[in-house]
C-alpha atoms as a PDB file:
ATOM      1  CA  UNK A   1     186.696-141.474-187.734  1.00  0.00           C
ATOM      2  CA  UNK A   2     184.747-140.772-184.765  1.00  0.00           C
ATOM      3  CA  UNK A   3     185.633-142.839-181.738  1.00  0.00           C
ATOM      4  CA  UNK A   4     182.787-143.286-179.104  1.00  0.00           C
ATOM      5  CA  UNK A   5     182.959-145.403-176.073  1.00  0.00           C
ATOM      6  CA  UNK A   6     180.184-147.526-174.453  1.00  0.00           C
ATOM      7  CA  UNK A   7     179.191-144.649-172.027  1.00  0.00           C
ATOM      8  CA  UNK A   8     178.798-142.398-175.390  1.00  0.00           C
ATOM      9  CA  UNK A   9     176.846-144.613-177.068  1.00  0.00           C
ATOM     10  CA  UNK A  10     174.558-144.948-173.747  1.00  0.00           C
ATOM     11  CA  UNK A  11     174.628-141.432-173.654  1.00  0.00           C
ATOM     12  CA  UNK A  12     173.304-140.807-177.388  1.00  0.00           C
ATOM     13  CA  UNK A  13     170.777-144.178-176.979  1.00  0.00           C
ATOM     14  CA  UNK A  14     169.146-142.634-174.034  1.00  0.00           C
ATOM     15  CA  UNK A  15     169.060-138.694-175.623  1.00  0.00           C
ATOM     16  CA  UNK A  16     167.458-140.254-178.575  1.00  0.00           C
ATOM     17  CA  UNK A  17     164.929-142.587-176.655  1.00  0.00           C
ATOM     18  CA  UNK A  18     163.737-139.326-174.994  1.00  0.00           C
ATOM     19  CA  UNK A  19     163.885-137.433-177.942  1.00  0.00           C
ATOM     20  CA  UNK A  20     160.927-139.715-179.782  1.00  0.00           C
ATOM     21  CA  UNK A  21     159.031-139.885-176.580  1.00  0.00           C
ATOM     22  CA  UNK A  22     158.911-136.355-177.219  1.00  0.00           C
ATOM     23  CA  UNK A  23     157.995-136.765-180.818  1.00  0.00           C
ATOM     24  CA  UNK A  24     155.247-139.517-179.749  1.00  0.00           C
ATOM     25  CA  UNK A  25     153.534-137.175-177.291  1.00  0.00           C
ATOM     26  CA  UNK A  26     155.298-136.005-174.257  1.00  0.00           C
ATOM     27  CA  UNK A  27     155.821-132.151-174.145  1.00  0.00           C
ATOM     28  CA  UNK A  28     159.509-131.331-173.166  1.00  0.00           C
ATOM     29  CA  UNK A  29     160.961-135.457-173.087  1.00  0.00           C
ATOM     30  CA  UNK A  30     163.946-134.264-175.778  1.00  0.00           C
ATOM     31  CA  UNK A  31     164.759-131.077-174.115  1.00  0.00           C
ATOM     32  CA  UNK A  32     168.449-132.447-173.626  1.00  0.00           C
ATOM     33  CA  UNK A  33     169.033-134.220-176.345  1.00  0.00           C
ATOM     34  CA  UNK A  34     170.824-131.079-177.837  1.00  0.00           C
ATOM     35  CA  UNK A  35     173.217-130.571-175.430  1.00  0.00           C
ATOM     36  CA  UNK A  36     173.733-134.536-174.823  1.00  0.00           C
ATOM     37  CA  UNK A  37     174.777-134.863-178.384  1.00  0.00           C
ATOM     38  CA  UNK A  38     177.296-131.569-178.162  1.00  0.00           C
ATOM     39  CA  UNK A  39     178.624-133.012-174.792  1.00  0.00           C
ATOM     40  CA  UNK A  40     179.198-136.479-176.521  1.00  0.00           C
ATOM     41  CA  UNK A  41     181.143-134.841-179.618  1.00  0.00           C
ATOM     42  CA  UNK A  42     182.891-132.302-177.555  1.00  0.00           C
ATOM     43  CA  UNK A  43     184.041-134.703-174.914  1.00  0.00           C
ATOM     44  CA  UNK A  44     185.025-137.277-178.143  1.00  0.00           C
ATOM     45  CA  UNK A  45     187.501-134.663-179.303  1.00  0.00           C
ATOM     46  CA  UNK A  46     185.492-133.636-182.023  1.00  0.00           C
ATOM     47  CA  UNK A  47     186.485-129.477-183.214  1.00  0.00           C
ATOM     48  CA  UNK A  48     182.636-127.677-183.418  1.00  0.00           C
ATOM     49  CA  UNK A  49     181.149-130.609-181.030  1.00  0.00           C
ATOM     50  CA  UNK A  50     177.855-128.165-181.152  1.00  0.00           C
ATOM     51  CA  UNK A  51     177.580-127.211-184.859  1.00  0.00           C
ATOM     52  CA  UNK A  52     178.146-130.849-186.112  1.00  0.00           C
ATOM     53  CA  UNK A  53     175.796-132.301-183.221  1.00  0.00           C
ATOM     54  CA  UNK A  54     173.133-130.528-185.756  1.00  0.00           C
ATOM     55  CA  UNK A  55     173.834-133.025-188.571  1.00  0.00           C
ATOM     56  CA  UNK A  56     174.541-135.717-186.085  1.00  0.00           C
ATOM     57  CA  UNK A  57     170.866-135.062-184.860  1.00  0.00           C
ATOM     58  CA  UNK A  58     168.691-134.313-187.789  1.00  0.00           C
ATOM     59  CA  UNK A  59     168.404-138.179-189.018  1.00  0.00           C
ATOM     60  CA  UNK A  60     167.489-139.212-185.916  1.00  0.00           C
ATOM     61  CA  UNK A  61     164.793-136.176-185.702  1.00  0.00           C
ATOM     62  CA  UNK A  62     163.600-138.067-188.989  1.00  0.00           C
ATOM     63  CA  UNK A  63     162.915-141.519-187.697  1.00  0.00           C
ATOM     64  CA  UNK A  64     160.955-140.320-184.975  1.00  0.00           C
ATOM     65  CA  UNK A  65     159.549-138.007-186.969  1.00  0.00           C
ATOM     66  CA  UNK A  66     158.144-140.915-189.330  1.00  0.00           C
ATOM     67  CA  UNK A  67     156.787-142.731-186.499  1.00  0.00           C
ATOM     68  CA  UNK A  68     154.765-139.950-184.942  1.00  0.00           C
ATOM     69  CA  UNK A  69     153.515-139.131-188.445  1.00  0.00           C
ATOM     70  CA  UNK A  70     152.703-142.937-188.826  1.00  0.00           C
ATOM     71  CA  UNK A  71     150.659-142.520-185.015  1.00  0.00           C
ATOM     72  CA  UNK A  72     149.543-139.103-185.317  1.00  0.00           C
ATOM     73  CA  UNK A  73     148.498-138.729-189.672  1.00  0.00           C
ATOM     74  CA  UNK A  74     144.947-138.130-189.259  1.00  0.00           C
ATOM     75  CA  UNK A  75     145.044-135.595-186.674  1.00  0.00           C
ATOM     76  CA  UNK A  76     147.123-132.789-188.317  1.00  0.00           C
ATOM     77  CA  UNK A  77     145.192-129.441-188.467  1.00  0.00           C
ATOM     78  CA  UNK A  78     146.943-128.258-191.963  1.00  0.00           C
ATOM     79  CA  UNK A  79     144.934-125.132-191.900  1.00  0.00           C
ATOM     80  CA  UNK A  80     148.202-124.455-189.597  1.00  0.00           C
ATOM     81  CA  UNK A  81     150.560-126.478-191.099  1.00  0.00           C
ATOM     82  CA  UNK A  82     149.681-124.507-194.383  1.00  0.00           C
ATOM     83  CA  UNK A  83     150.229-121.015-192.668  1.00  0.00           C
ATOM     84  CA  UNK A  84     153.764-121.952-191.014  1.00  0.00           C
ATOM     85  CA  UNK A  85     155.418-124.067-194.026  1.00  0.00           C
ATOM     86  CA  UNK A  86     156.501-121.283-196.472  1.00  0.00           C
ATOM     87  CA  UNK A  87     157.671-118.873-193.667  1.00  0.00           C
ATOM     88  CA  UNK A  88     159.341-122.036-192.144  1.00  0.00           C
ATOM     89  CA  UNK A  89     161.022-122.787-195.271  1.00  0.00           C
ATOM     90  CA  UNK A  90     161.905-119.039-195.765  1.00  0.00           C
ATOM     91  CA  UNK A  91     163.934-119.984-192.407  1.00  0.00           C
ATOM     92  CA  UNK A  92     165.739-122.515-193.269  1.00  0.00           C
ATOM     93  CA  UNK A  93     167.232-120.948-196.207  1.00  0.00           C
ATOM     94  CA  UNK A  94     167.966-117.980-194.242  1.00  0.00           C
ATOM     95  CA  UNK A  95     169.845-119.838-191.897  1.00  0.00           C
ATOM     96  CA  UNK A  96     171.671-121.882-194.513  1.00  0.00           C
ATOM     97  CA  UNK A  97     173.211-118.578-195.555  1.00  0.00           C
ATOM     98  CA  UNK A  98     174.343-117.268-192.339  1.00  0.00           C
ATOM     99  CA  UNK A  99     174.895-120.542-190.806  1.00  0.00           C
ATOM    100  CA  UNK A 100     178.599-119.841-190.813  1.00  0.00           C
ATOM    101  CA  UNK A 101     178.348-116.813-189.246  1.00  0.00           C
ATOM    102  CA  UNK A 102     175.396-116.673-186.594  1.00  0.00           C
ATOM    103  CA  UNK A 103     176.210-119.380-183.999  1.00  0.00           C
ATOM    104  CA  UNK A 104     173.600-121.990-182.355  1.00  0.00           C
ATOM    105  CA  UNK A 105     174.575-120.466-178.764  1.00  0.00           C
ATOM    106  CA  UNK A 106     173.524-116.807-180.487  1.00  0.00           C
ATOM    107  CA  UNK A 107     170.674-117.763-181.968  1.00  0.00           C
ATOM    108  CA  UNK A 108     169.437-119.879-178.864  1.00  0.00           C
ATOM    109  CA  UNK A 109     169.644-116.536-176.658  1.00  0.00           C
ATOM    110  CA  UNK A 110     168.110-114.595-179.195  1.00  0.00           C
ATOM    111  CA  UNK A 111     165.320-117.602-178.865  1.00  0.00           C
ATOM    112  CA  UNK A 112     165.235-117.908-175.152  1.00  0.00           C
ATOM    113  CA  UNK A 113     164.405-114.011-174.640  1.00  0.00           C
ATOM    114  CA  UNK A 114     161.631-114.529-177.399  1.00  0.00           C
ATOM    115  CA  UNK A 115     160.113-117.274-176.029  1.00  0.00           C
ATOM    116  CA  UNK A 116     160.092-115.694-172.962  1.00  0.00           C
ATOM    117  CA  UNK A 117     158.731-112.268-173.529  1.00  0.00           C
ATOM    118  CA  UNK A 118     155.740-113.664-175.865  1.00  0.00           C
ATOM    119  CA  UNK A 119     154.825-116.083-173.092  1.00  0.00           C
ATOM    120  CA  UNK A 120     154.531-113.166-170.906  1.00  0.00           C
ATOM    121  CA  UNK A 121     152.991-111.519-173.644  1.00  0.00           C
ATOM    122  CA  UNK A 122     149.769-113.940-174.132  1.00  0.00           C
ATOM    123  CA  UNK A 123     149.352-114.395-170.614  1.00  0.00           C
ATOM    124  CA  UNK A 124     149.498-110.816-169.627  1.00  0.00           C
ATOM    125  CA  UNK A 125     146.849-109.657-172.829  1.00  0.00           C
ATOM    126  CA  UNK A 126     144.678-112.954-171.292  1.00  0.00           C
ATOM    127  CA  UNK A 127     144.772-111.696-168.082  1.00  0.00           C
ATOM    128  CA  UNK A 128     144.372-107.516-168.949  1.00  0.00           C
ATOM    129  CA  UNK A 129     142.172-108.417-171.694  1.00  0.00           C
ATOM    130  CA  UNK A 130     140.113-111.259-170.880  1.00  0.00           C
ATOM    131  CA  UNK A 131     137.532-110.560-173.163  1.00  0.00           C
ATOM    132  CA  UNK A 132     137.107-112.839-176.803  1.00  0.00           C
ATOM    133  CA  UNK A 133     138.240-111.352-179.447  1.00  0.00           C
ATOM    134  CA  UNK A 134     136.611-110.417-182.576  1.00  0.00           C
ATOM    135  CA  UNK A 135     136.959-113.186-185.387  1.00  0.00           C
ATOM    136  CA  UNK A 136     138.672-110.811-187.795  1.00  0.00           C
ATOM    137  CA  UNK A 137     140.716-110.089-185.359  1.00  0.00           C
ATOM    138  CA  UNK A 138     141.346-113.635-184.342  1.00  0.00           C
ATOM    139  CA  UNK A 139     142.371-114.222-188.128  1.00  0.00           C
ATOM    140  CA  UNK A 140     144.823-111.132-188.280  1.00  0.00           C
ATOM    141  CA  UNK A 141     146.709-112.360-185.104  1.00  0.00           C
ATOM    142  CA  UNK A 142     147.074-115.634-186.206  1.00  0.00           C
ATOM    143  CA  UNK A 143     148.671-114.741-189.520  1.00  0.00           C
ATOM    144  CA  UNK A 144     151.233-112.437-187.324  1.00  0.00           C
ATOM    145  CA  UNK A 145     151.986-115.526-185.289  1.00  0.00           C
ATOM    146  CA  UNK A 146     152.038-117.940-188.410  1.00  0.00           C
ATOM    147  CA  UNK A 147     154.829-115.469-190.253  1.00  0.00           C
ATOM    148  CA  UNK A 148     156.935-114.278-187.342  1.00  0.00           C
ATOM    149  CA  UNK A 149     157.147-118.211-185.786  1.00  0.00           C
ATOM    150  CA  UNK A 150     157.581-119.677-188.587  1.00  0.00           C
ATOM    151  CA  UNK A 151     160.443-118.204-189.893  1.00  0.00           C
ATOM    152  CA  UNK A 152     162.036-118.271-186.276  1.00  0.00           C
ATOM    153  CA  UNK A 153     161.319-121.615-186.129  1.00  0.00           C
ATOM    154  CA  UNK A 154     163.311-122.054-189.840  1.00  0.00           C
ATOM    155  CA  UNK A 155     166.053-120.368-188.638  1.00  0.00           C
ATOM    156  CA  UNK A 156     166.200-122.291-185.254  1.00  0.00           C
ATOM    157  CA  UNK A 157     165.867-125.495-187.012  1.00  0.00           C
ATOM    158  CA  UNK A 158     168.482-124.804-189.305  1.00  0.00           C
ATOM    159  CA  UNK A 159     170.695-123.573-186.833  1.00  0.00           C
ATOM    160  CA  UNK A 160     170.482-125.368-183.638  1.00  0.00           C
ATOM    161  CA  UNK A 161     168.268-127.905-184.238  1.00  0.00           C
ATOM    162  CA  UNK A 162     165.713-125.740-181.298  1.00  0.00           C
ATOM    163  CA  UNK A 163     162.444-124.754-183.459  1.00  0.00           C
ATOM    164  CA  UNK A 164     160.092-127.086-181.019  1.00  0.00           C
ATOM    165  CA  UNK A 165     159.579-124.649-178.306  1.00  0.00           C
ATOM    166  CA  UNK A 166     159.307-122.118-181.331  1.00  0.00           C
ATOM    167  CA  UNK A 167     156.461-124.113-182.766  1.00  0.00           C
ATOM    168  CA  UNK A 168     155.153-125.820-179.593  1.00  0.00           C
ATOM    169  CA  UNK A 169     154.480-121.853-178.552  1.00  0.00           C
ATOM    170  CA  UNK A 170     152.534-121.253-182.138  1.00  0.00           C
ATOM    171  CA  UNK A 171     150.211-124.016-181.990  1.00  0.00           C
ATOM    172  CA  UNK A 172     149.766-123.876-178.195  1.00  0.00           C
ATOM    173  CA  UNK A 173     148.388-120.365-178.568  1.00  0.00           C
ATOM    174  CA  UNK A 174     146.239-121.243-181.140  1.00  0.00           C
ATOM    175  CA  UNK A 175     144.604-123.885-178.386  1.00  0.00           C
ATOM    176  CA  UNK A 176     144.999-126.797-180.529  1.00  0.00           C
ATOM    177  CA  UNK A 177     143.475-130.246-178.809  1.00  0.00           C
ATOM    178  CA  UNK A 178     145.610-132.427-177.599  1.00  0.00           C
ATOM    179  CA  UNK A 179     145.870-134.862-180.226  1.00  0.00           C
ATOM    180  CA  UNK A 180     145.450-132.008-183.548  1.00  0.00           C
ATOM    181  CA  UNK A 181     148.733-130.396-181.719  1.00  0.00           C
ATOM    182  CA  UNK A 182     150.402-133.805-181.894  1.00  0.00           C
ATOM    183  CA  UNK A 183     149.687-134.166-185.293  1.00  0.00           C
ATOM    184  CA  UNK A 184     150.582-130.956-186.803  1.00  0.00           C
ATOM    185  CA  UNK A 185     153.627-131.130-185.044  1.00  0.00           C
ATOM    186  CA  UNK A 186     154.254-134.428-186.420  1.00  0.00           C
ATOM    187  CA  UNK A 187     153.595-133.725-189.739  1.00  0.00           C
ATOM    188  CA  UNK A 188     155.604-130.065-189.608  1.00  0.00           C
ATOM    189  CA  UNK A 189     158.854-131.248-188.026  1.00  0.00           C
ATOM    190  CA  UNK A 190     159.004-134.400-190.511  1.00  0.00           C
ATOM    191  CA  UNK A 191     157.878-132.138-193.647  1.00  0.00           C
ATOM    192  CA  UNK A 192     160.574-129.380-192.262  1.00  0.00           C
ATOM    193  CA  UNK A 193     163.096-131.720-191.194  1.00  0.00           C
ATOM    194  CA  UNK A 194     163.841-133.808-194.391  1.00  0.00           C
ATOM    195  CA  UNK A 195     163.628-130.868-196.522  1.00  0.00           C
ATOM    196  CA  UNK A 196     166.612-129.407-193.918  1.00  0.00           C
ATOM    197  CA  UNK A 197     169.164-132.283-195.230  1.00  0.00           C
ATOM    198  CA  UNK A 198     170.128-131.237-198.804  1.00  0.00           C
ATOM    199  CA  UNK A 199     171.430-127.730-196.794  1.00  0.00           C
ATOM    200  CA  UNK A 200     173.165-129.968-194.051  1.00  0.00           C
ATOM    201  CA  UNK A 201     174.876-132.347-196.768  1.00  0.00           C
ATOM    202  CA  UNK A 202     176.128-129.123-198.851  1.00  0.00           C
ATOM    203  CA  UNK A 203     177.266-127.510-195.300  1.00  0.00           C
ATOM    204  CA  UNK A 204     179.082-130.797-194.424  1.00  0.00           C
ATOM    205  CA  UNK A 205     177.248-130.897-191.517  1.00  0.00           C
ATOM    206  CA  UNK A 206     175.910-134.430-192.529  1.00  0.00           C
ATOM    207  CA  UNK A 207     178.467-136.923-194.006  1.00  0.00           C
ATOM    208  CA  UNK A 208     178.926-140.979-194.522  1.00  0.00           C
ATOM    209  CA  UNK A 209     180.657-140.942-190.879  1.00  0.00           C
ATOM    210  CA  UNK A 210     178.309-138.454-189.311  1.00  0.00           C
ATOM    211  CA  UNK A 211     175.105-141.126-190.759  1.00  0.00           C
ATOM    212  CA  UNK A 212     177.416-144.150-189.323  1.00  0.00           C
ATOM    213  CA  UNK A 213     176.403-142.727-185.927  1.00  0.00           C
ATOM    214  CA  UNK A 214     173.385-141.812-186.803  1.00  0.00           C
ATOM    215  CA  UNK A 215     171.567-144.705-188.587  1.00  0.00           C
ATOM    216  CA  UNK A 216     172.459-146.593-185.698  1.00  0.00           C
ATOM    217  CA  UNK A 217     170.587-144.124-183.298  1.00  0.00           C
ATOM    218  CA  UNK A 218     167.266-145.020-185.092  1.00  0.00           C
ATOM    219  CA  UNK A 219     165.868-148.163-182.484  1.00  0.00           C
ATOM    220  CA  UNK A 220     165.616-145.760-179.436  1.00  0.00           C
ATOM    221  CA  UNK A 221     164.311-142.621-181.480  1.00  0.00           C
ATOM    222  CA  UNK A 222     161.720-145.094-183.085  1.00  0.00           C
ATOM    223  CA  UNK A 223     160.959-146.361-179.653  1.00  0.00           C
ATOM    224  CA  UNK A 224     160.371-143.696-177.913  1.00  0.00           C
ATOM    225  CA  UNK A 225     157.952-142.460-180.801  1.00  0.00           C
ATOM    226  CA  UNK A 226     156.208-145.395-180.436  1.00  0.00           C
ATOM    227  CA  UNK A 227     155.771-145.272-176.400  1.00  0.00           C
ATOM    228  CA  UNK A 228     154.689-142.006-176.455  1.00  0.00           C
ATOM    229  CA  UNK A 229     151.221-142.123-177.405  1.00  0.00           C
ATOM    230  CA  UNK A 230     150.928-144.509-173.766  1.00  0.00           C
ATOM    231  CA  UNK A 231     151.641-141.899-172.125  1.00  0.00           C
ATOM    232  CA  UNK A 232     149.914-138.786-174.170  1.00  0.00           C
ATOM    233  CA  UNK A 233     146.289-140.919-173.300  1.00  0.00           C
ATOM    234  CA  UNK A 234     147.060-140.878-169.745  1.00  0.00           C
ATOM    235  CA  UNK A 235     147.133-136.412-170.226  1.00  0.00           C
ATOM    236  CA  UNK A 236     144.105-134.599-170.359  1.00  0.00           C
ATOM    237  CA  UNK A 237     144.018-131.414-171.940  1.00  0.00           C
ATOM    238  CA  UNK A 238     145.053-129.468-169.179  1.00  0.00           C
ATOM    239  CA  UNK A 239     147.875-131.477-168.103  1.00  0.00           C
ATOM    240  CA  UNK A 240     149.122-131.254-171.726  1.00  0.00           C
ATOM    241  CA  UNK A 241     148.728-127.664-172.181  1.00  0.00           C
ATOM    242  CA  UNK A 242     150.482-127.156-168.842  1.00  0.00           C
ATOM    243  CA  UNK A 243     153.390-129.452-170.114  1.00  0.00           C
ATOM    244  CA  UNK A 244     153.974-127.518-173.045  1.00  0.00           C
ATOM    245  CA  UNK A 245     153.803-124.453-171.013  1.00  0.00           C
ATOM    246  CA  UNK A 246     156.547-125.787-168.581  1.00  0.00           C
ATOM    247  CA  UNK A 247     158.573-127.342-171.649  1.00  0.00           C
ATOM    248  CA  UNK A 248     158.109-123.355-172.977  1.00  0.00           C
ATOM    249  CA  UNK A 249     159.435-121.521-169.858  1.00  0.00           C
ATOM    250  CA  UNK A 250     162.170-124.044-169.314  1.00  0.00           C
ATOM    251  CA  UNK A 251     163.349-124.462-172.829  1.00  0.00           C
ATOM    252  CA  UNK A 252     163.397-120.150-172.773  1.00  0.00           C
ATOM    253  CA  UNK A 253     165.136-119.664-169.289  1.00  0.00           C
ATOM    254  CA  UNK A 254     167.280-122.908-170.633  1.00  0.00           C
ATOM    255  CA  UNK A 255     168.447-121.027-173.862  1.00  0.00           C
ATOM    256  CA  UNK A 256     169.675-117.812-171.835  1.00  0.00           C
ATOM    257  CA  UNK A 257     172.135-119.323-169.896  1.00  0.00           C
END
């Protein structure tokens, strides 16, 4: 049995809180929660702190999930939900397979210098190439991103619990409006996240004692879902692209070291 003290608990409340004010509309609030939850485990005692942090995590993920999805429903664009789901799924069952042998501190660096190096990637072609491109070609680059994102962002899931800079960089490139980003993302990480915890339960990774913690997690994930949007209104569409930039860059650089 797991045996958390009051400055654990405070420690989980508060990574969850930020975690669903990420969910409900602030680019980059959960960035810690990852390595809060790891710390807690690890400093509990607790042999793989970081690989059981995942199935510590994932219901949480879900309640906020639900309550951006309940916020958020009607502004999904599932032309793009539709074009990252099966390569997303394709992920996850990869990384079911090797998730005993590719670690979350692996994958995360393979991640970071990805994030990185398509970041520099669209800016630089914006910059060299400011032109617009054609619409066929539009089309054709979109599908690339769709396929090779979405199954990074399966594995990531799967793995570390780490595809939201993976899709945060998909749907930012596509130039999604503020709210139709919010949305898809909503939708996508509650779709991709439930269908992650059949995998996690036959991994052990999720357990009665691991949802003990975790059911009790759900207040602050919920309410930080729900304050979100207060904050999201007071972003224009610049100040939420640039956001997701920063959360980008940092979660990359973040991932490398």
């Amino acid at each position: 049995m797991l045996e958390l003290t009051i400055w654990h608990w405070v420690a989980l409340a508060f990574a969850s809180w930020l975690t669903g004010l990420g969910k409900g509309g602030v680019p980059g609030a959960g960035i810690v929660t990852v390595a809060v939850f790891a710390w807690v485990l690890d400093h509990a005692g607790i042999d793989e702190g970081v690989r059981r942090s995942v199935g510590l995590l994932l219901p949480v993920l879900v309640s906020a999930d639900v309550v951006a999805v309940l916020i958020y429903r009607q502004h999904a664009e599932w032309r793009h939900l539709l074009r990252l789901l099966p390569w997303t799924f394709l992920g996850i069952i990869a990384g079911y397979f090797v998730f005993d042998y590719l670690s979350g501190d692996r994958l995360k660096t393979i991640i970071g210098i990805i994030l990185l190096a398509l970041t520099v990637i669209h800016f630089g072609k914006q910059f060299l190439l400011p032109g617009k491109p054609s619409d066929k070609a539009t089309s054709r680059g979109e599908l690339v991103w769709g396929v090779f994102l979405g199954f990074l962002a399966g594995g990531a899931t799967m793995l570390a619990n780490a595809a939201g800079p993976v899709a945060a960089l998909y749907l930012i490139v596509m130039r999604l409006p503020k709210y139709a980003f919010l949305g898809t993302s909503a939708w996508l990480f509650l779709i991709v996240n439930v269908s992650k915890v059949p995998f996690m339960v036959d991994l052990d990774i999720i357990s009665f004692e691991s949802f003990d913690i975790s059911w009790k997690l759900f207040f602050p994930a919920a309410l930080g879902a729900w304050m979100g949007p207060w904050v999201a209104r007071r972003l224009n569409q610049t100040m939420f692209e640039a956001l997701v930039w920063i959360f980008i860059v940092v979660t990359g650089v973040k991932f490398l070291f």
